[in-house]
Protein backbone atom coordinates (compact mmCIF):
# COMPACT_ATOMS: atom_id res chain seq x y z
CA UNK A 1 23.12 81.27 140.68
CA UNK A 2 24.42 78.14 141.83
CA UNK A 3 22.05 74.76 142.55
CA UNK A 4 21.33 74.84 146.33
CA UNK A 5 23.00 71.96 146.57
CA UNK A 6 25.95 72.85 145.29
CA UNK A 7 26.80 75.33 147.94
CA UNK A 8 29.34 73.76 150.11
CA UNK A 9 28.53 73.12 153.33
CA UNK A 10 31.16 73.23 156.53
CA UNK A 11 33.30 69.78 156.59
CA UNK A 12 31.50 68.42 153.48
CA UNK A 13 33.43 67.34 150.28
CA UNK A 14 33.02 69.30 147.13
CA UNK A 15 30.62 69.41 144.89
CA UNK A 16 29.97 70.44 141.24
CA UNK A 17 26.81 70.71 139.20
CA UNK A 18 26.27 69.63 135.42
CA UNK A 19 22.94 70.88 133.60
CA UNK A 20 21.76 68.70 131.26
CA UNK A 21 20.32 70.43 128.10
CA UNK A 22 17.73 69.26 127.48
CA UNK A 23 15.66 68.70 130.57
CA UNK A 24 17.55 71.33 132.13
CA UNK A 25 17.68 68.92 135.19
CA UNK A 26 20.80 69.60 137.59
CA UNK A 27 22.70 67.15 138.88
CA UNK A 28 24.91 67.07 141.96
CA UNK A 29 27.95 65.29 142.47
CA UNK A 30 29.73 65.11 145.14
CA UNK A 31 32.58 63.02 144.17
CA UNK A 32 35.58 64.02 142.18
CA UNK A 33 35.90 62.33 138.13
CA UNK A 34 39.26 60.75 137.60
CA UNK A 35 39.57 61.09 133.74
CA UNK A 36 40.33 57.65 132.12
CA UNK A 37 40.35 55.82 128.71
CA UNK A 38 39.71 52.19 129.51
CA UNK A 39 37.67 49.67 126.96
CA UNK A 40 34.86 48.40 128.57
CA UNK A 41 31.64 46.37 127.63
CA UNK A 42 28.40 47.69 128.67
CA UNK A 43 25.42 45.39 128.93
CA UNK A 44 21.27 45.58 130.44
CA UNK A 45 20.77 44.69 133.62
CA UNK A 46 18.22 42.95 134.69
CA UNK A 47 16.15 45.63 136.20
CA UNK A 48 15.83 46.89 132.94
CA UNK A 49 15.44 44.19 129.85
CA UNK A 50 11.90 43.85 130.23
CA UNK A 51 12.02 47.98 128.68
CA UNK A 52 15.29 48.25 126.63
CA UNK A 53 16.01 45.69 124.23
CA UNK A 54 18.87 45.65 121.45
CA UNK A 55 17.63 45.84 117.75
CA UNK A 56 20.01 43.76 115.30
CA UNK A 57 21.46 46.51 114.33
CA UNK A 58 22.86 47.91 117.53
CA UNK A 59 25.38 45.19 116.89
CA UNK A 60 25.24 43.81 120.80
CA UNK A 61 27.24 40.26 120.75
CA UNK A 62 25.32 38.31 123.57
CA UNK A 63 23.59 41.46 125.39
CA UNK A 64 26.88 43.50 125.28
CA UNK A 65 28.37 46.50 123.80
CA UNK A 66 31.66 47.80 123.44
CA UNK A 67 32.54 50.91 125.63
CA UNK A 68 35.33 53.67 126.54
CA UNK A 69 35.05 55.01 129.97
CA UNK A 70 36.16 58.71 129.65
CA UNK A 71 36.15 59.39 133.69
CA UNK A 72 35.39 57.34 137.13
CA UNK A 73 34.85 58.55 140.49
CA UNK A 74 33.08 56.91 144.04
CA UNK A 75 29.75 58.16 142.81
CA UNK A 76 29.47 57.28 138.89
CA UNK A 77 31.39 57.17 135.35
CA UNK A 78 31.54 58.48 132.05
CA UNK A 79 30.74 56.18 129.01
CA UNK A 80 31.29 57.12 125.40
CA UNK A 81 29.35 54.62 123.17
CA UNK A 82 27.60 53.51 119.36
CA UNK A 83 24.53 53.13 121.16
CA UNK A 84 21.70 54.88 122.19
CA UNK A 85 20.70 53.71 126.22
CA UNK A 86 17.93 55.73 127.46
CA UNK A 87 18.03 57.67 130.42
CA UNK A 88 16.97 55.53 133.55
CA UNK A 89 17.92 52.41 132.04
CA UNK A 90 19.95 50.32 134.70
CA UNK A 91 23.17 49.15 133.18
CA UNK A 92 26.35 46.59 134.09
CA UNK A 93 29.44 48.02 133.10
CA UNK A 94 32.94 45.95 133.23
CA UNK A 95 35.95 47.90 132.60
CA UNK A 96 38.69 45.25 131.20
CA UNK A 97 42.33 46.07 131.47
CA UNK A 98 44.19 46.67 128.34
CA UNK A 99 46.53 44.22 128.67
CA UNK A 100 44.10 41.16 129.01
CA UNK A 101 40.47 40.91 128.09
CA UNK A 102 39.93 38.41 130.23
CA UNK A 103 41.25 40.36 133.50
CA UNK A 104 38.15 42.69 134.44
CA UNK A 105 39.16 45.61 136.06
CA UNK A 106 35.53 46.62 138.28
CA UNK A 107 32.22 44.72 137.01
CA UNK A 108 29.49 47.34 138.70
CA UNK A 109 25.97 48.20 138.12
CA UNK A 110 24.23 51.64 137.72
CA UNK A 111 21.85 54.05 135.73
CA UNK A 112 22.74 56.39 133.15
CA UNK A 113 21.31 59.96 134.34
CA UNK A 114 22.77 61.57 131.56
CA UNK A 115 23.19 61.26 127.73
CA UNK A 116 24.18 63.19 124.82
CA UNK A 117 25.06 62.60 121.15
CA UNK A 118 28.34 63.55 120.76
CA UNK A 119 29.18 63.01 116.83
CA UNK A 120 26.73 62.26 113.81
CA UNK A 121 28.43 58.55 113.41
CA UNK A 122 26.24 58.72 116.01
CA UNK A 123 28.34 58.46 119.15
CA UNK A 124 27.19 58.83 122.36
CA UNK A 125 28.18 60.31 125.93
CA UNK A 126 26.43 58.57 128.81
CA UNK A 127 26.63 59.89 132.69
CA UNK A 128 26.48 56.89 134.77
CA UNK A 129 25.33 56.83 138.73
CA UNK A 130 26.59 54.31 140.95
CA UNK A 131 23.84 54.51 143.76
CA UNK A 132 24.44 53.19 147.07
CA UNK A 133 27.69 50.38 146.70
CA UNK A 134 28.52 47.51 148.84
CA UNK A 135 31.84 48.02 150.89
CA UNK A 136 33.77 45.50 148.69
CA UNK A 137 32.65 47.89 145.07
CA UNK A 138 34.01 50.57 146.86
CA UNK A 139 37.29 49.16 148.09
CA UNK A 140 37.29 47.97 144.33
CA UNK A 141 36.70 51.74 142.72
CA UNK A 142 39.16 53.01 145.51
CA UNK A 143 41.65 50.50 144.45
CA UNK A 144 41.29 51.22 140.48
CA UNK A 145 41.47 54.82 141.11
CA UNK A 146 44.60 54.42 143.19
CA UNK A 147 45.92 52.49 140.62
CA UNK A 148 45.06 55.18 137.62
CA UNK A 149 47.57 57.85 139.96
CA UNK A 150 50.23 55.39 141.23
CA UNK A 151 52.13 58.07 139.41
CA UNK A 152 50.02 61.09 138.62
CA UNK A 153 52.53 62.03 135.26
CA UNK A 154 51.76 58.72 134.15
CA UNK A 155 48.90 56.60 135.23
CA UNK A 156 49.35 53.03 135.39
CA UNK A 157 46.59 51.68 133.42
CA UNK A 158 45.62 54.03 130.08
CA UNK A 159 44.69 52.89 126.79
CA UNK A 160 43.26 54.90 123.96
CA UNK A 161 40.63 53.49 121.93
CA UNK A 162 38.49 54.27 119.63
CA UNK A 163 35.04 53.05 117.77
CA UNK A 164 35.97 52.57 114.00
């Protein structure tokens, strides 16, 4: 039986539900996921330092991780990373373009809702949730994700990476 939520509603935009495991929490979103593969670095926010800290051996250069965003919509994005990041933990996540570390792609804010270990290396799968965004991080999603489908065959920024 579908979420209550999930049942579409006249004139609203699609929805889908994900389950996660092991709270067997559903969440909602109501945005579509643009799959990706763009490095990113992943660091605390602010909100959250005073509870999450990095241990030496989480490898953190200055507060920050490296990160592959797997998907991106309006509402949230997909992380694949080394490190564990609790659930609720309020994170700042720049996605760099693979042509120039220095040129950051969308620098946003957000909490990861969702995580899973994904391989025994360990590697992890975090779901990310944008909250409410100011009009200019929105033009700025809206303008990456135009940007991944310039040309829907092939998308205009794409880089695989991988964690060694």
């Amino acid at each position: 039986m579908p979420h209550p939520s999930a049942v579409p509603q006249a004139g609203a935009q699609p929805t889908s539900v994900v389950t996660d495991a092991k709270s067997r929490t559903n969440f909602v979103r109501s945005a579509r996921r643009h799959e990706l593969s763009i490095r990113g670095l992943l660091s605390i926010a602010p909100a959250s330092t005073g509870v999450v800290r990095w241990s030496a051996a989480a490898g953190a250069r200055e507060g920050v991780v490296e990160v592959d965003a797997i998907d991106l919509s309006k509402g949230g994005m997909g992380l694949i990373g080394l490190v564990f990041i609790p659930r609720g933990t309020v994170v700042r996540v720049k996605l760099l373009a693979p042509t120039s570390e220095a040129q950051v792609l969308l620098d946003v804010c957000g909490v990861v809702r969702r995580v899973a270990m994904i391989d025994r290396r360990p590697a992890y799968q975090f779901g990310v949730s944008f909250g409410d965004l100011s009009p200019e991080l929105t033009k700025d999603i809206e303008k990456l994700l135009a940007l991944l489908h310039a040309d829907d065959d092939e998308p205009a920024v794409r880089k695989e990476t991988t964690h060694a």
